[in-house]
N, C-alpha and C. Protein backbone atom coordinates (compact mmCIF):
# COMPACT_ATOMS: atom_id res chain seq x y z
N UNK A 1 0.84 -1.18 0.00
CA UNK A 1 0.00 0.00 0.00
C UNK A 1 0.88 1.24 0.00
N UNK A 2 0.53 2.53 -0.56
CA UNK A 2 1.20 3.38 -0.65
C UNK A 2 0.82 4.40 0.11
N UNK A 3 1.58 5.48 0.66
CA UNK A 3 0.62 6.65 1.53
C UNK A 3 -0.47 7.46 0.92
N UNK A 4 -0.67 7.21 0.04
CA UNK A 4 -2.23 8.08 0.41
C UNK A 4 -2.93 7.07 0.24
N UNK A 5 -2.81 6.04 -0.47
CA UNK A 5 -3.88 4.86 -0.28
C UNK A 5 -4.28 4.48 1.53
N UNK A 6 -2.98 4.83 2.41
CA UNK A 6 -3.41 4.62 3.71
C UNK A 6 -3.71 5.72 4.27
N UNK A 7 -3.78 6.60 3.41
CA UNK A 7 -4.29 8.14 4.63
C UNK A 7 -5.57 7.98 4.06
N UNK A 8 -6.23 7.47 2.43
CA UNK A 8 -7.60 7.34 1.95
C UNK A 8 -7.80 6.40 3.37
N UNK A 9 -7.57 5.16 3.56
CA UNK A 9 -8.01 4.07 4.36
C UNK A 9 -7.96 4.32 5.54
N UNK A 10 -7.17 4.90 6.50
CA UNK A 10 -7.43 5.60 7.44
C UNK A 10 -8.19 6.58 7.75
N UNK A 11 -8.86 7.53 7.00
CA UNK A 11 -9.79 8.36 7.39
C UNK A 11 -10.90 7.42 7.08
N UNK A 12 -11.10 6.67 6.24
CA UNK A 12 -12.33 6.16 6.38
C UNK A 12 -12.57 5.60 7.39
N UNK A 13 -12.03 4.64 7.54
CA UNK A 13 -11.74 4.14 9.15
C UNK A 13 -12.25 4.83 10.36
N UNK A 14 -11.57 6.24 10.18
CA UNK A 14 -12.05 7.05 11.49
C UNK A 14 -13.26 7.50 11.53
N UNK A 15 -13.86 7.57 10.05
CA UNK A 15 -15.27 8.27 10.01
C UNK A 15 -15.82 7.43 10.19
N UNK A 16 -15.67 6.20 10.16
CA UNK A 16 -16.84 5.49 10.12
C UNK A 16 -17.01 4.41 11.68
N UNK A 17 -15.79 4.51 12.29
CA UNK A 17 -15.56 4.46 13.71
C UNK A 17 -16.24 5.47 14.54
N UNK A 18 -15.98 6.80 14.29
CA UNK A 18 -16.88 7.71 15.14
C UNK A 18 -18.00 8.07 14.68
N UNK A 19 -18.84 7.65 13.79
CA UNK A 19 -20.36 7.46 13.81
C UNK A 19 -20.64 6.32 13.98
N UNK A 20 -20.26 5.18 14.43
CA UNK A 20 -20.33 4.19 15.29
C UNK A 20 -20.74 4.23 16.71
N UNK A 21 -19.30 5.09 16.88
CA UNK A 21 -19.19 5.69 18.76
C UNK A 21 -20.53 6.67 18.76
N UNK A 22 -20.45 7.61 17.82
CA UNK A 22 -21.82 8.81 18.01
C UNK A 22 -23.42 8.17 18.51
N UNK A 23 -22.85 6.99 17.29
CA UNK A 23 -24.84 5.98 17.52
C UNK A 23 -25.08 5.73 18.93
N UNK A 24 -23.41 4.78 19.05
CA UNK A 24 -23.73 4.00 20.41
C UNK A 24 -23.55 4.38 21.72
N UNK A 25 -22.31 5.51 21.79
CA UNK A 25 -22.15 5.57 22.77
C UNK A 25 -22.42 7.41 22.94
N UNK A 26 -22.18 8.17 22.42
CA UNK A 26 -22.33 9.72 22.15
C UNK A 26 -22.20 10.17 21.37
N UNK A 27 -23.31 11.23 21.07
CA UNK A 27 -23.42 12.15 19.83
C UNK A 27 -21.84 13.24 19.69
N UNK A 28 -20.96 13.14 20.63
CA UNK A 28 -19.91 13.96 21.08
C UNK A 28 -18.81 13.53 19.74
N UNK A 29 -19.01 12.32 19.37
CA UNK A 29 -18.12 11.51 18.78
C UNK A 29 -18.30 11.88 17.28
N UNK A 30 -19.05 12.76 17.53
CA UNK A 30 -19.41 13.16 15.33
C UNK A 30 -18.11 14.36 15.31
N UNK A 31 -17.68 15.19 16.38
CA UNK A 31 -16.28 15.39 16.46
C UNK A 31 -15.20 15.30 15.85
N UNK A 32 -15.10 13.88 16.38
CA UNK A 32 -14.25 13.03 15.25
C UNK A 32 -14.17 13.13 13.76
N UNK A 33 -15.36 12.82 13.35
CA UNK A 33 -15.22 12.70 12.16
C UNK A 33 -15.74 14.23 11.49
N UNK A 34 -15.86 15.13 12.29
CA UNK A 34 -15.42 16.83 11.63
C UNK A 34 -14.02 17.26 11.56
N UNK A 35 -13.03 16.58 12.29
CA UNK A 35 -11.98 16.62 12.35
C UNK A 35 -11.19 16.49 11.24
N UNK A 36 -11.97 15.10 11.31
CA UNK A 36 -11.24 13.99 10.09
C UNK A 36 -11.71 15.12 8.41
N UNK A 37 -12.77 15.01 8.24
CA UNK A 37 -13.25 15.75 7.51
C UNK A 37 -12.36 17.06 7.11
N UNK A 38 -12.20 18.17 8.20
CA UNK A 38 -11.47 19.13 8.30
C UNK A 38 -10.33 19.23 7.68
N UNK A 39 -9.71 17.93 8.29
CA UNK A 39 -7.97 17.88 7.98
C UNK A 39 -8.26 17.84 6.52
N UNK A 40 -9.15 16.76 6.38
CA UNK A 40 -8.90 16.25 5.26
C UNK A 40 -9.46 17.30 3.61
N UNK A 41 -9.93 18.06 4.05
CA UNK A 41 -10.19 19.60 3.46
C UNK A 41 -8.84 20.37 3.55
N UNK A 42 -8.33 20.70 4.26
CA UNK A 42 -7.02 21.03 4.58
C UNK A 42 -5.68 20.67 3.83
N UNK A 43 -5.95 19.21 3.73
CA UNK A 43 -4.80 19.06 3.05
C UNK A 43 -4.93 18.93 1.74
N UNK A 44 -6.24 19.20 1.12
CA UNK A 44 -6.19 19.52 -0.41
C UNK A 44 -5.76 20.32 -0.80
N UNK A 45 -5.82 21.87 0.00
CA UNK A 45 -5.26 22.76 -0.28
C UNK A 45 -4.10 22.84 -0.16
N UNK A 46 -3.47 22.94 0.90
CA UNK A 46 -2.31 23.02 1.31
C UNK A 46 -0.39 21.67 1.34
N UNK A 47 -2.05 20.66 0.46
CA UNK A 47 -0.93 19.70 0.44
C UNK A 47 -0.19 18.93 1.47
N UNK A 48 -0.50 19.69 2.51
CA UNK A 48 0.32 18.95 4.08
C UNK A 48 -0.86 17.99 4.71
N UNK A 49 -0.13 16.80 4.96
CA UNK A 49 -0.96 15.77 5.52
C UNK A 49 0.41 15.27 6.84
N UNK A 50 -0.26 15.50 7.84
CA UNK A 50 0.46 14.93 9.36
C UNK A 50 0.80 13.61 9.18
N UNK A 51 -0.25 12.69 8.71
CA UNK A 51 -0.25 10.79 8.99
C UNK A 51 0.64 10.66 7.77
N UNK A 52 0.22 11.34 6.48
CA UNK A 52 1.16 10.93 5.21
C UNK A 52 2.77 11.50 5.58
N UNK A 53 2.73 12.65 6.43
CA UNK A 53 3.93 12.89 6.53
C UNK A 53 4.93 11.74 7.73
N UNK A 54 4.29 11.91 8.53
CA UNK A 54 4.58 10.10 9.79
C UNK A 54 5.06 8.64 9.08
N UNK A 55 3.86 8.51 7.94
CA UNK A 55 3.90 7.57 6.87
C UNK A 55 5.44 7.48 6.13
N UNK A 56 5.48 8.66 5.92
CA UNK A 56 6.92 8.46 5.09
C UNK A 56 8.05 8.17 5.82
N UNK A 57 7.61 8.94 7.08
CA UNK A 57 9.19 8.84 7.99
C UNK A 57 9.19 7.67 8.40
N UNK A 58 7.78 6.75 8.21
CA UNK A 58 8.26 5.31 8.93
C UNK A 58 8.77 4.34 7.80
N UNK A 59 8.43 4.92 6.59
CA UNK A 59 9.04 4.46 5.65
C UNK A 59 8.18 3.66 4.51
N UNK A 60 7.17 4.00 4.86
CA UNK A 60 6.02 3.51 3.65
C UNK A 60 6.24 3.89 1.96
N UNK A 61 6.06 3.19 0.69
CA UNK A 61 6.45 3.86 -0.26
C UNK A 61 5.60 4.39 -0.81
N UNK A 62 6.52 5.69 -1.53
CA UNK A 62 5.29 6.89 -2.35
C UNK A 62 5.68 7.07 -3.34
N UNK A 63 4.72 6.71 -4.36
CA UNK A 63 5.23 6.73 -5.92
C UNK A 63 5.11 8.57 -6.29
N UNK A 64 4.31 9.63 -5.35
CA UNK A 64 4.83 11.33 -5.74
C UNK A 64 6.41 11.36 -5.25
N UNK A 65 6.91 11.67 -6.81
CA UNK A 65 8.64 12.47 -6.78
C UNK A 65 8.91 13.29 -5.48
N UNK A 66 9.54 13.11 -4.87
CA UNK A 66 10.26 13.98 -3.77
C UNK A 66 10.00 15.75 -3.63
N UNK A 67 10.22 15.76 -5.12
CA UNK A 67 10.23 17.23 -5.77
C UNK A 67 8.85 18.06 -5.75
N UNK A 68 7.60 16.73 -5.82
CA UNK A 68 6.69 17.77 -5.80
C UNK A 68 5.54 17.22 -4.37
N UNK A 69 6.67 17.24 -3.54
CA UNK A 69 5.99 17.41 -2.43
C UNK A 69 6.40 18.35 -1.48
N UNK A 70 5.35 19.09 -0.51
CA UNK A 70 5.66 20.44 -0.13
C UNK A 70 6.81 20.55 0.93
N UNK A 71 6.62 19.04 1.67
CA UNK A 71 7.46 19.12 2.57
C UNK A 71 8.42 18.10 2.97
């Protein structure tokens, strides 16, 4: 898997974990997935992703050139 295929799979994950938690356990937990949402608005623009950036340093492979990434 490559990093954004796991930052795609990881946010889904989270969204669909905290409207899980929201059903079952608190409405507090839709939070979460405004968050998730947020970032994930965020880094369209700006290109910076926290987990994709973690991702790389742990050493996951990324077929985007070095060159055209922001950071």
């Amino acid at each position: 898997m490559t990093v954004e295929r796991t930052v795609h799979a990881f946010a889904g994950v989270m969204v669909l974990a905290s409207v899980a938690l929201a059903i079952t356990v608190s409405p507090w937990f839709l939070a979460v997935t405004a968050f998730v949402g947020l970032n994930l608005l965020q880094s369209a623009f700006t290109r910076f992703c926290p987990l994709a950036l973690l991702l790389r340093r742990l050493g996951m492979p990324d077929p985007c050139p070095r060159e055209a990434r922001p950071f």
